[in-house]
Protein backbone atom coordinates (compact mmCIF):
# COMPACT_ATOMS: atom_id res chain seq x y z
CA UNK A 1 8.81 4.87 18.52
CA UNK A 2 5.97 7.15 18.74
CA UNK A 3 2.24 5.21 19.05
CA UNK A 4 0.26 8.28 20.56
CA UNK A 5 -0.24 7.84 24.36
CA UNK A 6 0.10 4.18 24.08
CA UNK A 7 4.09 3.84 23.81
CA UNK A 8 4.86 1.05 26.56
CA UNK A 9 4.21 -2.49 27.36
CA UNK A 10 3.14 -1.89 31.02
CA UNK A 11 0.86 0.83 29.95
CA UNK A 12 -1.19 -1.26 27.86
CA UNK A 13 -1.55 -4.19 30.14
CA UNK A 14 -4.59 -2.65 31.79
CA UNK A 15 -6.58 -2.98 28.49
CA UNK A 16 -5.65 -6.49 27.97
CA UNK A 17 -9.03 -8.11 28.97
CA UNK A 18 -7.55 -11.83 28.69
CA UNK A 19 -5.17 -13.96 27.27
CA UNK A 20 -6.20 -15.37 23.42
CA UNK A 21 -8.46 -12.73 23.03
CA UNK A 22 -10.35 -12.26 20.02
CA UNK A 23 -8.98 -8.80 18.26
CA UNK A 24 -11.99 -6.44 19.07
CA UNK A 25 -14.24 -9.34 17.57
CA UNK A 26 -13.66 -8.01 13.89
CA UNK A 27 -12.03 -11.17 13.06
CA UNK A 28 -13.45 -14.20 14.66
CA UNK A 29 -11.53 -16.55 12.76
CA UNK A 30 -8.40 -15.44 14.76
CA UNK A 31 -6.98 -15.36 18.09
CA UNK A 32 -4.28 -13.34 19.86
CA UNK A 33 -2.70 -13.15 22.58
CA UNK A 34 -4.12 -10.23 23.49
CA UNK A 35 -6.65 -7.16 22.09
CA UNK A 36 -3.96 -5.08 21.30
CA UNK A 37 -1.33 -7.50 20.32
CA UNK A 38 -0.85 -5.12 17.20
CA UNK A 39 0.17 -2.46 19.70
CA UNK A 40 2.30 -4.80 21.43
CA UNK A 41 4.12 -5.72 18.56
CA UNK A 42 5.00 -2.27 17.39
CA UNK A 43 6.10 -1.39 20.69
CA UNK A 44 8.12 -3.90 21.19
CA UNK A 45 9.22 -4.45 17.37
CA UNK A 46 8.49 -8.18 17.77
CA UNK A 47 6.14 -9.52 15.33
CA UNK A 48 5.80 -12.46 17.51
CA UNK A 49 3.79 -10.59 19.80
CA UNK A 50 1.26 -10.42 16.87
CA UNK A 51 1.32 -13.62 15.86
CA UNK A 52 -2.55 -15.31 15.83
CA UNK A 53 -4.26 -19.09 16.27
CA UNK A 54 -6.99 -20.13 13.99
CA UNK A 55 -9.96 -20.76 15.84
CA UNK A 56 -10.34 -24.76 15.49
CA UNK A 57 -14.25 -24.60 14.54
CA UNK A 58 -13.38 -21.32 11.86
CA UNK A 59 -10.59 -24.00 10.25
CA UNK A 60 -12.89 -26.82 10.24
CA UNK A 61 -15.31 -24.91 8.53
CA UNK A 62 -13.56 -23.30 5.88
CA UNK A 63 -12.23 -26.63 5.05
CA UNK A 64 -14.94 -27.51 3.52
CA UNK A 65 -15.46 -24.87 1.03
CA UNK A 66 -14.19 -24.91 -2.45
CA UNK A 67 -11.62 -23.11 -3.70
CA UNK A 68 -12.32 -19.32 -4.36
CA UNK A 69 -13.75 -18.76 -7.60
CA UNK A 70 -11.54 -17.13 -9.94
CA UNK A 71 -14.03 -15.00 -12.29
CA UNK A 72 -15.55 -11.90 -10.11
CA UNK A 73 -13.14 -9.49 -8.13
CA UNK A 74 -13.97 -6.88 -5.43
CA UNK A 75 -12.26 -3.91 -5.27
CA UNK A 76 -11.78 -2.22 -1.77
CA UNK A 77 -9.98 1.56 -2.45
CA UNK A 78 -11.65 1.30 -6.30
CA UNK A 79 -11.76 4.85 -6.68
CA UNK A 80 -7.85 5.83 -5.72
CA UNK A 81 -5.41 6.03 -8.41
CA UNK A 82 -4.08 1.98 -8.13
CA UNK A 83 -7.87 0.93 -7.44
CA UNK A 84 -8.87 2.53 -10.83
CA UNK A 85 -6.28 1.15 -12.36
CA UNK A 86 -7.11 -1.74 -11.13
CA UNK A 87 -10.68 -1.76 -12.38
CA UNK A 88 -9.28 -1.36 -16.01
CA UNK A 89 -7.08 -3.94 -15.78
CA UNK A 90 -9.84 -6.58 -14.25
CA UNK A 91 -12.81 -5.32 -16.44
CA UNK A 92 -10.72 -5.97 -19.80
CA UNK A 93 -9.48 -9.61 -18.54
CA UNK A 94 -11.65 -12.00 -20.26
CA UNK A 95 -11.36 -14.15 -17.47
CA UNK A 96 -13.40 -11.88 -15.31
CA UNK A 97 -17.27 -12.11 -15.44
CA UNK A 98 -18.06 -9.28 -12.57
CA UNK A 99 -15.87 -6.42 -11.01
CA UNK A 100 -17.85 -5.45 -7.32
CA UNK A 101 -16.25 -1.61 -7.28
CA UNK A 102 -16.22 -0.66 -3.69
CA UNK A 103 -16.85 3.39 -3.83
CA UNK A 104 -18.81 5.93 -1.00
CA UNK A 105 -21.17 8.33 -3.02
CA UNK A 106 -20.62 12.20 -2.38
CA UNK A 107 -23.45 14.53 -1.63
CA UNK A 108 -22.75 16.09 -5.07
CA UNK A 109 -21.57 13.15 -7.06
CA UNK A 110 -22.30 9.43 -7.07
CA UNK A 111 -20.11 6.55 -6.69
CA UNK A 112 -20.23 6.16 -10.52
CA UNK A 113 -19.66 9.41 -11.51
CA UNK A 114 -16.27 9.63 -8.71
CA UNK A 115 -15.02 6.54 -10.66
CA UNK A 116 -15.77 8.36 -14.30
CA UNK A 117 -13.68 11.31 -12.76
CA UNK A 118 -10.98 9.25 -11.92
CA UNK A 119 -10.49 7.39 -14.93
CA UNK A 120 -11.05 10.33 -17.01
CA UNK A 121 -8.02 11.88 -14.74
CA UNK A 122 -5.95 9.06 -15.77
CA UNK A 123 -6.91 7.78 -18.86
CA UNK A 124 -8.05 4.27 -17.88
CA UNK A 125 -10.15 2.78 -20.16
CA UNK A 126 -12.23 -0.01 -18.84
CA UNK A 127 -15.54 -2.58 -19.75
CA UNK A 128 -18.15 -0.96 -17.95
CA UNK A 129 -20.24 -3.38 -18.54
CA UNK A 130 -18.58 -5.91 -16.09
CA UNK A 131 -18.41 -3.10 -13.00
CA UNK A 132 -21.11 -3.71 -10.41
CA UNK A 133 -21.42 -0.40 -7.73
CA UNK A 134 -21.03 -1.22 -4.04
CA UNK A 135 -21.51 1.86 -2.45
CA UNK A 136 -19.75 1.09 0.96
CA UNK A 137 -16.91 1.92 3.03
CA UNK A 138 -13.98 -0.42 3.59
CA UNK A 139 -13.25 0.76 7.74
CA UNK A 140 -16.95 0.01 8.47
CA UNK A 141 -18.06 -3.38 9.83
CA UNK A 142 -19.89 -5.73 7.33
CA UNK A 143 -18.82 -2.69 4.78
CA UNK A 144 -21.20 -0.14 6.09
CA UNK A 145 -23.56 -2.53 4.37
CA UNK A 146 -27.02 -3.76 4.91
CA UNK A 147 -26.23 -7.69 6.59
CA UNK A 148 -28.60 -8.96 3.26
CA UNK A 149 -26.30 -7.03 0.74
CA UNK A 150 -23.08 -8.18 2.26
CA UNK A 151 -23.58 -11.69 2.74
CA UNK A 152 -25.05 -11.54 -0.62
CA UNK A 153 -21.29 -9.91 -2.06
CA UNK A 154 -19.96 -12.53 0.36
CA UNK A 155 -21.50 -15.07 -2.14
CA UNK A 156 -20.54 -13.77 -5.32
CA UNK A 157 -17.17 -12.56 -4.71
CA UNK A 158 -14.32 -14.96 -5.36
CA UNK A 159 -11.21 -12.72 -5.25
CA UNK A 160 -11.14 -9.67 -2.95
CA UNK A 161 -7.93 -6.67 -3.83
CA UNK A 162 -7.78 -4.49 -0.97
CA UNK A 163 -6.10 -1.22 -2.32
CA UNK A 164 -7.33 0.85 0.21
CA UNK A 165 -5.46 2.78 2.56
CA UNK A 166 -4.49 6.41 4.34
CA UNK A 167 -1.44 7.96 2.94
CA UNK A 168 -1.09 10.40 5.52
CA UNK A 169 2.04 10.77 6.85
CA UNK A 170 1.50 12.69 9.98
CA UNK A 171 -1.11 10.52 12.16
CA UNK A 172 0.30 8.04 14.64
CA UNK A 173 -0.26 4.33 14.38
CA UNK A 174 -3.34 4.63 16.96
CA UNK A 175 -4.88 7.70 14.86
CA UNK A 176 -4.63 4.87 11.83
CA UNK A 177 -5.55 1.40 13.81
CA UNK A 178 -9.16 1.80 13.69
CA UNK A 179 -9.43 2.26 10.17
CA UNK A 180 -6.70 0.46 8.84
CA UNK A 181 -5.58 -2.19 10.82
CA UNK A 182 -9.47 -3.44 11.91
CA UNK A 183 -10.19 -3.28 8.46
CA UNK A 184 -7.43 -5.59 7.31
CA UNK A 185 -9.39 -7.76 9.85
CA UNK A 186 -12.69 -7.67 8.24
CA UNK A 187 -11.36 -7.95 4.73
CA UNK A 188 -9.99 -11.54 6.36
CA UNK A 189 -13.28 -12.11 8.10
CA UNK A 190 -15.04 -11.31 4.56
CA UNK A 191 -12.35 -13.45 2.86
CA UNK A 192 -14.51 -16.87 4.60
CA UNK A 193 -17.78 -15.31 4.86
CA UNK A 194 -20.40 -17.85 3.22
CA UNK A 195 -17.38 -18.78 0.52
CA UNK A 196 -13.65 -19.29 0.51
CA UNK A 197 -12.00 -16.39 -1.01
CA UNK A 198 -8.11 -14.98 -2.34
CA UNK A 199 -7.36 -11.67 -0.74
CA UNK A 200 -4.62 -9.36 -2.25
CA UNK A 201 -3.46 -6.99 -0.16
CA UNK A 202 -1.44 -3.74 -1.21
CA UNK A 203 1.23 -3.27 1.27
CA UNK A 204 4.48 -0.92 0.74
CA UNK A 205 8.20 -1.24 1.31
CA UNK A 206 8.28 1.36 3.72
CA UNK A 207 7.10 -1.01 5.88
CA UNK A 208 11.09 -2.31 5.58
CA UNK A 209 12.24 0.46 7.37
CA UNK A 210 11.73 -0.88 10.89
CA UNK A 211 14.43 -3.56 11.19
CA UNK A 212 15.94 -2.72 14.51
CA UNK A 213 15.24 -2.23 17.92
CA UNK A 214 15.89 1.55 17.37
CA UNK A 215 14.12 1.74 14.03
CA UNK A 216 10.49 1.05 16.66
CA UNK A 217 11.61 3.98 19.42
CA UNK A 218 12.03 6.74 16.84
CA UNK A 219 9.61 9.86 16.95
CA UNK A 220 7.22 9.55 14.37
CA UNK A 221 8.40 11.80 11.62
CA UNK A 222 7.63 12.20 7.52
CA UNK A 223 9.65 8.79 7.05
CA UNK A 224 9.33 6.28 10.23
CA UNK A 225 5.59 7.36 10.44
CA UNK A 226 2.62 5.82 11.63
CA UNK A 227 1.45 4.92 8.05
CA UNK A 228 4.85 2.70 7.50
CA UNK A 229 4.09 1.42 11.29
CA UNK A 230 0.53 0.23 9.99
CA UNK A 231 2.35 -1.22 6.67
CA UNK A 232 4.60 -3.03 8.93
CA UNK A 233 1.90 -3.89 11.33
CA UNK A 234 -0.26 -5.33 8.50
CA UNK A 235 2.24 -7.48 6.64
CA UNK A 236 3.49 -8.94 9.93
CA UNK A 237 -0.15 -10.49 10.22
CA UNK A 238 -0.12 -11.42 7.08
CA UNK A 239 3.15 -12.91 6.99
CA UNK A 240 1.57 -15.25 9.81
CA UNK A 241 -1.24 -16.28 7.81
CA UNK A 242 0.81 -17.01 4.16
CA UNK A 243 1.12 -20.92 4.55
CA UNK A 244 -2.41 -21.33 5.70
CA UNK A 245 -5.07 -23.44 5.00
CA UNK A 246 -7.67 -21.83 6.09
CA UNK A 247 -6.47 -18.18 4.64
CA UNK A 248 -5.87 -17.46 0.82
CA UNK A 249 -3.44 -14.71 0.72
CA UNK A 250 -0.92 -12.29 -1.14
CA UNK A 251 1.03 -9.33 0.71
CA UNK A 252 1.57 -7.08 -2.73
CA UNK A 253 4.50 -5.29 -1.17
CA UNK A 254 4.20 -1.69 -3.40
CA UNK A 255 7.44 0.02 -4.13
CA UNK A 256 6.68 3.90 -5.78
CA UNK A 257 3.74 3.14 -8.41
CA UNK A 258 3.92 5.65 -10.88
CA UNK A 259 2.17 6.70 -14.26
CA UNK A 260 1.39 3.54 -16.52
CA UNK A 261 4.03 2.83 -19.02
CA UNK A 262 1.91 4.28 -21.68
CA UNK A 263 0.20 7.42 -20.00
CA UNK A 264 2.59 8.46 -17.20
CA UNK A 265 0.06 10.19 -15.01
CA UNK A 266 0.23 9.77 -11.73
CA UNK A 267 -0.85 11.87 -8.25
CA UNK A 268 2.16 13.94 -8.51
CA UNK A 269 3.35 15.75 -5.80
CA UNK A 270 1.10 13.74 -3.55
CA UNK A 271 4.02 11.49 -3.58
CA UNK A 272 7.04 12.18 -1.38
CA UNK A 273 9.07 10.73 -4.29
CA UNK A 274 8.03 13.54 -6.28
CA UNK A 275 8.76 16.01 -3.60
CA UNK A 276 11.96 14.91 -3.52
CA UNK A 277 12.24 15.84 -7.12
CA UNK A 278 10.72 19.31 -6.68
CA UNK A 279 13.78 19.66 -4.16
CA UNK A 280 16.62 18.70 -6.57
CA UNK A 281 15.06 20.75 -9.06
CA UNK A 282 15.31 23.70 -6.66
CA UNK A 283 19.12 23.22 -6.01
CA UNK A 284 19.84 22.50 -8.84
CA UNK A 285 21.01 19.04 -8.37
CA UNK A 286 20.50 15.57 -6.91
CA UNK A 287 22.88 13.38 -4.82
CA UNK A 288 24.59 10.35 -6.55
CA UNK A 289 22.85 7.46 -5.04
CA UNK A 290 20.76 4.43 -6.44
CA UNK A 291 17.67 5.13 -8.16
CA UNK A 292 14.23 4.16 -6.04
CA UNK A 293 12.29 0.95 -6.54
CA UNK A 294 9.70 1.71 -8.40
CA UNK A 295 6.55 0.49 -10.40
CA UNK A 296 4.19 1.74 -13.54
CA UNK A 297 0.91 1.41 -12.30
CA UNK A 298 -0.13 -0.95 -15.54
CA UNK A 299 2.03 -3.13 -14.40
CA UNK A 300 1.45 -4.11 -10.33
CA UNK A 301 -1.77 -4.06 -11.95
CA UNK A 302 -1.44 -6.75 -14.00
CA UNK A 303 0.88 -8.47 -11.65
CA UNK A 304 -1.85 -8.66 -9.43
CA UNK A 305 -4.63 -9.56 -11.33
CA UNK A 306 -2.51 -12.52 -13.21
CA UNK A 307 -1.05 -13.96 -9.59
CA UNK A 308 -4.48 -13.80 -8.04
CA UNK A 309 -6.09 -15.75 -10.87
CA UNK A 310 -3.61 -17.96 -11.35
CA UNK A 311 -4.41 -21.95 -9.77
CA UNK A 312 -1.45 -21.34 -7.41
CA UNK A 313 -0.82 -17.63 -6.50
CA UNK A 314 2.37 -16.56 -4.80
CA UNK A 315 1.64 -15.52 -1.78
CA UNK A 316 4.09 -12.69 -1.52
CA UNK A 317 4.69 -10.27 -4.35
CA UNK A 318 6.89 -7.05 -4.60
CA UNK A 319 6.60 -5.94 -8.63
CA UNK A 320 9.23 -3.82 -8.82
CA UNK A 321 12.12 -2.72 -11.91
CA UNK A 322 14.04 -5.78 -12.06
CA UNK A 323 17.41 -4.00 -13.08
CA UNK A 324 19.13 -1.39 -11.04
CA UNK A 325 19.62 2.28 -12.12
CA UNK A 326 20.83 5.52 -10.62
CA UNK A 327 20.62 9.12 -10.13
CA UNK A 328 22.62 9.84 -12.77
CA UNK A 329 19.80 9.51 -14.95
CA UNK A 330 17.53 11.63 -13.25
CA UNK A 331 20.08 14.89 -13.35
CA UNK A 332 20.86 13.77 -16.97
CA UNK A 333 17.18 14.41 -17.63
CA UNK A 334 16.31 17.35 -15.18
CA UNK A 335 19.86 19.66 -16.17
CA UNK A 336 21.03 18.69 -12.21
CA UNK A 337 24.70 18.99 -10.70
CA UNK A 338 25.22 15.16 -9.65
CA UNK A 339 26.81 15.88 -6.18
CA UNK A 340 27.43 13.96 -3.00
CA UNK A 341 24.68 13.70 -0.68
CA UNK A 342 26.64 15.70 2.05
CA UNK A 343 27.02 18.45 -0.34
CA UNK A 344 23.09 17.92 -1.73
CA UNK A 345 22.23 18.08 2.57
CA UNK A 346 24.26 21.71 2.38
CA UNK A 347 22.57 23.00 -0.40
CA UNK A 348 18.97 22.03 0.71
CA UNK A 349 19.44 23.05 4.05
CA UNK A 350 20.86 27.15 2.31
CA UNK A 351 18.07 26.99 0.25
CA UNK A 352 15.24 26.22 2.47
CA UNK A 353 16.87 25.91 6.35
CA UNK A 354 17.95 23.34 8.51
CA UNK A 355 14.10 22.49 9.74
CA UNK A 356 13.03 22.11 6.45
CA UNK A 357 16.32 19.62 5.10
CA UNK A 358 15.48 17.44 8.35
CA UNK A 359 11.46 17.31 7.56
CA UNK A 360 12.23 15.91 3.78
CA UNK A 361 15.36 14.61 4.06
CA UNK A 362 15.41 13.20 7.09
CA UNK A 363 18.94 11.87 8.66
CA UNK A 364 19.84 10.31 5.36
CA UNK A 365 17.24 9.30 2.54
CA UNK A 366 20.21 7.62 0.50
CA UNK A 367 20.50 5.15 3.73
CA UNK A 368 16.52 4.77 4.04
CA UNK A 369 16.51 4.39 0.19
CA UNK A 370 19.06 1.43 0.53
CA UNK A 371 17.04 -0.02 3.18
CA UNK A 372 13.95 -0.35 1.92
CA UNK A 373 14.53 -0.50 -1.78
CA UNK A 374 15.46 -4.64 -2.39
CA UNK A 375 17.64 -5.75 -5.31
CA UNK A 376 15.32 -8.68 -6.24
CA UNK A 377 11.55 -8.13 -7.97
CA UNK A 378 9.17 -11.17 -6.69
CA UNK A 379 7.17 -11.59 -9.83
CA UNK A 380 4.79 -14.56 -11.04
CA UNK A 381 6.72 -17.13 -13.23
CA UNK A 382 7.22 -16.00 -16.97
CA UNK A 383 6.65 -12.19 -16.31
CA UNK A 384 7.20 -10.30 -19.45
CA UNK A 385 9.71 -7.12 -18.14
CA UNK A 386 10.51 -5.43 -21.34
CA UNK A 387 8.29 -2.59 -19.86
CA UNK A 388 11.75 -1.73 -18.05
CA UNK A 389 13.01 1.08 -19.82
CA UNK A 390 14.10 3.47 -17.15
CA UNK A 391 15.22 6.43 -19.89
CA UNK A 392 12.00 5.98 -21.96
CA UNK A 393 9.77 5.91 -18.49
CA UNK A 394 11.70 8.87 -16.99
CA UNK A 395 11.47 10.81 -19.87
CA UNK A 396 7.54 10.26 -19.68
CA UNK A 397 7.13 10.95 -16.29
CA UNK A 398 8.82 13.86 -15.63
CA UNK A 399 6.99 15.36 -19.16
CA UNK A 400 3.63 14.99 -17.35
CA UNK A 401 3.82 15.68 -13.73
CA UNK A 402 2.99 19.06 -12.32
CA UNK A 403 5.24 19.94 -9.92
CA UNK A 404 5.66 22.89 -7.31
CA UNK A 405 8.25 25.25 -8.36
CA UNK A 406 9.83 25.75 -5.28
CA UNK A 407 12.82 28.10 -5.61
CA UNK A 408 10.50 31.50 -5.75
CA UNK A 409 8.76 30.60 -2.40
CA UNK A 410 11.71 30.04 -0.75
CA UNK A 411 13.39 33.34 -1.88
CA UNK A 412 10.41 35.57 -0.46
CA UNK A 413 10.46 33.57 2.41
């Protein structure tokens, strides 16, 4: 396992300060047992490592607020595809007084028009009456806001869904930790700041593939990367914090979120699902394995917003299709040669080269796929899933998304 320069236990030891240190002070609520217990923990592949106290004054405190209010949302990551999705789906709950839209302005365009362009991209229709601008940036401390405008959001915020994240696959853990693990930290610190609040966080399933001790020495590569070491990082902390008292929490555990069951757009070939697609379409054909968890958009959406306004959230989630389905439908629907996947490895690998089969494939994506995809959806009680119509979905999908037609550049190459 690859963290950047830091990649040992004894190595790090010099920048351990002292024993139940607080982690670089962005949280003050928790203690470790060291400042880079997150390091630690990766390097080691023991969670335990990361596992914090609750600072005794912090609990004491926060036991005496009320419970978080359940009518106005913030929205860290508002202006990414799930974060505008998100803003539909919280806008047109009746429920919901006041949506705090968490967006940096451009030098050409402001935070409101960014949003406009994204839900113009996807079709999103929303209340705009109920979204309130907060033009800061989630990796900045106190927001990148001024201390009188954050403490005043502190006040008026009662649920906080942080869908904001890298999804760059080729930075280390340590290239990511500043950003994405420190702000994880402050969205907790924010979380009982002035008022007791329920944080959703967006996690992913590719955090499941590190299970064993080998799984954490791997080079970082397009699949055991540093963004599903921070995903594993981040729901490890979490996963300390679910039965507390002084925490309100859900890890959203994301499998693929595609196009909403009614639109079907989604970022395309931004997604290394859809690469993988662009591939089989190349050859020809697609390997006979199960198909991938996976998620419309609409839906995590209102999974979320329904579990985090409910009296007694879950604190764990993973929305995903709740029956199983494979590939068979995919080459039914594409005109692809169902093959094995030794025989879909030989034909990548003639089309494009051996480099180029071991960057997207990796050793096996059928065995990661079966790793990290689970059999069971954790959903809130009485969720409707007749939106699980894998042919009807499919057939959406793959009529929308633009995809890279990759045969000609590989025959010139």
């Amino acid at each position: 396992m690859s963290v950047g320069k830091l990649s040992s236990e004894e190595s790090l030891r010099p920048l351990w300060p002292h024993a139940d240190a607080i982690m670089s002070s962005e949280c003050r609520g928790l203690r470790f047992n060291g400042k880079y217990a997150d390091v630690v923990a990766l390097s080691t592949g023991d969670p335990t490592a990361l596992r914090p106290t609750i600072d005794p004054d912090t609990r004491r405190r926060v036991a005496l607020m009320p419970e978080a209010r359940r009518d106005t949302a913030l929205v860290l990551g508002a202006n990414g595809f799930l974060g505008a999705h998100l803003i539909g789906q919280l806008t047109r709950d009746p429920s919901i007084t006041r949506v705090y839209a968490m967006i940096r302005p451009t030098a050409d365009r402001t935070a409101a028009q960014r949003l406009q362009d994204t839900l113009d991209g996807y079709e999103i229709s929303v209340n705009a009456s109920k979204i309130t601008f907060v033009e800061g940036n989630p990796t900045d401390r106190h927001f990148g806001l001024a201390k009188d405008v954050f403490f005043d959001l502190a006040e008026n915020v009662g649920l906080i869904f942080n869908c904001a994240s890298s999804t760059d696959y080729t930075s280390t853990y340590l290239d990511l930790r500043s950003d994405w693990f420190l702000s994880l930290l402050r969205a907790l610190e924010f979380s009982i700041t002035t008022t007791r609040k329920h944080l959703t966080y967006v996690g992913s399933i590719g955090a499941h593939l590190y299970q064993r001790p080998e799984d954490f020495r791997r080079h970082d590569g397009w699949w055991y990367s540093g963004y599903a070491q921070m995903k594993w990082v981040n729901a490890a902390l979490l996963g300390w914090l679910a039965d507390s008292d002084t925490y309100s929490i859900t890890l959203c555990e994301a499998p693929y979120i595609l196009g909403s069951t009614q639109r079907g757009l989604d970022p395309g070939r931004a997604y290394s699902f859809w690469r993988i697609v662009e591939v089989a379409k190349a050859v020809g054909a697609i390997w006979d394995g199960p198909g991938m968890n996976y998620v419309p958009v609409d839906v995590i959406c209102e999974v979320m917003a329904h579990n985090a306004t409910s009296t007694d959230p879950l604190s764990r989630l993973l929305p995903s299709n709740p029956e199983d389905y494979d590939h068979s439908l995919y080459a039914e629907l594409l005109d692809l040669d169902l093959v094995s996947w030794d025989e879909f490895y030989v034909r990548v690998s003639d089309m494009a080269g051996e480099k180029f089969a071991q960057t997207v494939l990796g050793d096996n994506i059928d065995i990661l796929m079966r790793k990290v995809h689970k059999p069971e959806a954790i959903l809130p009680a009485g969720h409707d899933a007749s939106w699980c119509d894998h042919r009807r979905l499919f057939e959406l999908y793959f009529s929308n998304v633009a995809l890279k037609d990759l045969a000609p550049a590989v025959a010139s190459a």
